[in-house]
C-alpha atoms as a PDB file:
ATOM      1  CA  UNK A   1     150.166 113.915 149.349  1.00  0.00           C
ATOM      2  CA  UNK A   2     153.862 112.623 149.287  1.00  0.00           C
ATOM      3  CA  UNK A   3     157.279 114.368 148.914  1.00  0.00           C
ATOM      4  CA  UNK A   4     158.417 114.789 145.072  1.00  0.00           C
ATOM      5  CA  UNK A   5     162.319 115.591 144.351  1.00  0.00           C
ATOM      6  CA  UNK A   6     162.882 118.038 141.599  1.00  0.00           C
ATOM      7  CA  UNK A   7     166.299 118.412 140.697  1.00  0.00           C
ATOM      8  CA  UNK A   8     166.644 122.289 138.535  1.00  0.00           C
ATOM      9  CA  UNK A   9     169.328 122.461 136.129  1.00  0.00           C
ATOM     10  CA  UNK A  10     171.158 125.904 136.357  1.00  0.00           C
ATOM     11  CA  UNK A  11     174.393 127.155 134.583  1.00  0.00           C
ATOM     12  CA  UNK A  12     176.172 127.061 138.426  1.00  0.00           C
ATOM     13  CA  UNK A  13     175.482 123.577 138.909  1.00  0.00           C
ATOM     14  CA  UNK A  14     172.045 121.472 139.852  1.00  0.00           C
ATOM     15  CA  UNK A  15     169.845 122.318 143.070  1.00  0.00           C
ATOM     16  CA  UNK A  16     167.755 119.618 144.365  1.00  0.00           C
ATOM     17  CA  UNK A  17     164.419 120.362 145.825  1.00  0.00           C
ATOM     18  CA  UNK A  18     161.427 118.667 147.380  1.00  0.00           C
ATOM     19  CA  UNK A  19     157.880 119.697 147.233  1.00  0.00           C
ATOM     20  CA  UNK A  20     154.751 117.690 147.913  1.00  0.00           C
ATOM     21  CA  UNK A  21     153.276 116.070 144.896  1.00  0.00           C
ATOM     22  CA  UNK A  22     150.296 118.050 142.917  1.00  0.00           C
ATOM     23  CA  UNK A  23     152.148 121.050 144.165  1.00  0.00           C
ATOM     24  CA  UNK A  24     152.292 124.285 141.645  1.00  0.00           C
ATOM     25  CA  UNK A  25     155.810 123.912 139.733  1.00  0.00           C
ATOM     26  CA  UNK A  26     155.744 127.796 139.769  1.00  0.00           C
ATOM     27  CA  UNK A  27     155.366 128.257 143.588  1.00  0.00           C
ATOM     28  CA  UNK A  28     157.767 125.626 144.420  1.00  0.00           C
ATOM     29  CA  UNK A  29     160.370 127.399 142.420  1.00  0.00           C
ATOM     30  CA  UNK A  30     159.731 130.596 144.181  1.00  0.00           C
ATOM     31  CA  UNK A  31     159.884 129.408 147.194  1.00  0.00           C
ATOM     32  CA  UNK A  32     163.009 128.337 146.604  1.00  0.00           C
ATOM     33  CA  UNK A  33     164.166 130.558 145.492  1.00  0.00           C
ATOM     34  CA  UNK A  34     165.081 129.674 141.781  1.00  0.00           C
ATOM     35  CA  UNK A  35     165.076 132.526 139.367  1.00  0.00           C
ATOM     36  CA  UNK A  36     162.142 132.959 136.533  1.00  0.00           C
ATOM     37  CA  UNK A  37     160.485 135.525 134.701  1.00  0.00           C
ATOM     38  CA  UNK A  38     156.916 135.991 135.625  1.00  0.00           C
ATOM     39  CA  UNK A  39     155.717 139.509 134.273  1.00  0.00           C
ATOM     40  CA  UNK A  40     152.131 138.530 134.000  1.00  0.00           C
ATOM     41  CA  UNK A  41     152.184 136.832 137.933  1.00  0.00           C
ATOM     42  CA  UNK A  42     151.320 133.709 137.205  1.00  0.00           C
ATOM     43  CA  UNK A  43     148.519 133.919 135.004  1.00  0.00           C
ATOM     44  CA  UNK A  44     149.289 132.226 132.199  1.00  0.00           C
ATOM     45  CA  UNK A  45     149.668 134.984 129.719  1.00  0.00           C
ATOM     46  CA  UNK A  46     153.017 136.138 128.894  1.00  0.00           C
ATOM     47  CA  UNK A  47     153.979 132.545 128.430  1.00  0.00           C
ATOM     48  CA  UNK A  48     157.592 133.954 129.946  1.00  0.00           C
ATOM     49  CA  UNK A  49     157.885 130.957 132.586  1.00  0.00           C
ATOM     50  CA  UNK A  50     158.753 128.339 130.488  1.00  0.00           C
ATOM     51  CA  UNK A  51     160.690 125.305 132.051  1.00  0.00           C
ATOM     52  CA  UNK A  52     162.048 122.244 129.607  1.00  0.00           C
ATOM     53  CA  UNK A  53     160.667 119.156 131.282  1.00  0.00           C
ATOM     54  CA  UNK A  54     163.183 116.744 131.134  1.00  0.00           C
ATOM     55  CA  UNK A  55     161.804 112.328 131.043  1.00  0.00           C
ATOM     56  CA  UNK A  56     162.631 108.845 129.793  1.00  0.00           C
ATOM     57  CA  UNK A  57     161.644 109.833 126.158  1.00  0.00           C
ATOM     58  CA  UNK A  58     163.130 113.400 125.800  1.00  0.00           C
ATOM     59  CA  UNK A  59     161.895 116.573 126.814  1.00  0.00           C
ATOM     60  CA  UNK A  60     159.199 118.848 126.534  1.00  0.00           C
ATOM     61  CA  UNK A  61     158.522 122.625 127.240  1.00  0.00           C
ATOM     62  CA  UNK A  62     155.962 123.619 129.810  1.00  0.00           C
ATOM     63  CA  UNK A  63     153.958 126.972 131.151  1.00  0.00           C
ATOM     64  CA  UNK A  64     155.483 126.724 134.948  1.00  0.00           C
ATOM     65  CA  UNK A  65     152.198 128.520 136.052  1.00  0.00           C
ATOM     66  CA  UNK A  66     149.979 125.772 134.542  1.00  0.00           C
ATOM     67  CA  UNK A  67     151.928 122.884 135.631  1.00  0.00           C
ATOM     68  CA  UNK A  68     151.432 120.510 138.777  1.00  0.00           C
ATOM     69  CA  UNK A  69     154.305 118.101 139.713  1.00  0.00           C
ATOM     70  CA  UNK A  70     153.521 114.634 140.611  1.00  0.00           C
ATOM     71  CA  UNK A  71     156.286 112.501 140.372  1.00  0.00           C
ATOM     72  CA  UNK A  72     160.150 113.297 140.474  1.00  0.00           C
ATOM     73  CA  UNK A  73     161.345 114.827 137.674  1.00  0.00           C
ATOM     74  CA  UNK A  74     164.214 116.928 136.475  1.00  0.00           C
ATOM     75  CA  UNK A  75     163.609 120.557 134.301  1.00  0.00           C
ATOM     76  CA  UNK A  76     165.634 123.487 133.451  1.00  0.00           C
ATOM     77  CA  UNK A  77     164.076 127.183 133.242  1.00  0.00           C
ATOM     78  CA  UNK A  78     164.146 128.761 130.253  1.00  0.00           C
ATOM     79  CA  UNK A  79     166.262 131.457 129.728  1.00  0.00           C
ATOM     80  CA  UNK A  80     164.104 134.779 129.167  1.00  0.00           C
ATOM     81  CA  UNK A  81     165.108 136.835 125.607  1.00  0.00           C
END
């Protein structure tokens, strides 16, 4: 697998990361560190880790749990209510 760069938007400025590709989004954030609400774990049912997925044609929300990153990309987490 190769090295991915995944630059987070926060509120104090953007943190660039790299993680091998296919990785779990959700793991790579916590393992570095970045800051999401994850009552259920990791499971997939609270639906509280939502990251905006920003590409070429917009952006779209995704379930960081469910998600594997393949490519560089750029997202922001989505602030918990």
């Amino acid at each position: 697998m190769s090295e991915i760069t995944i630059t987070v938007k926060q509120d104090d400025g953007d943190k660039v990361i790299k993680a091998t590709s296919g990785a779990n989004l959700l793991s790579i954030l916590k393992e570095n560190q970045i800051p999401i609400h994850t009552p259920c774990g990791g499971c997939g049912f609270c639906t509280c880790c939502k990251v905006e997925v920003f590409g070429k044609n917009g952006s779209t929300e995704l379930l960081a749990c469910r998600s594997s990153i393949y490519a560089d990309c750029t997202i922001r987490v989505v602030p918990f209510p």
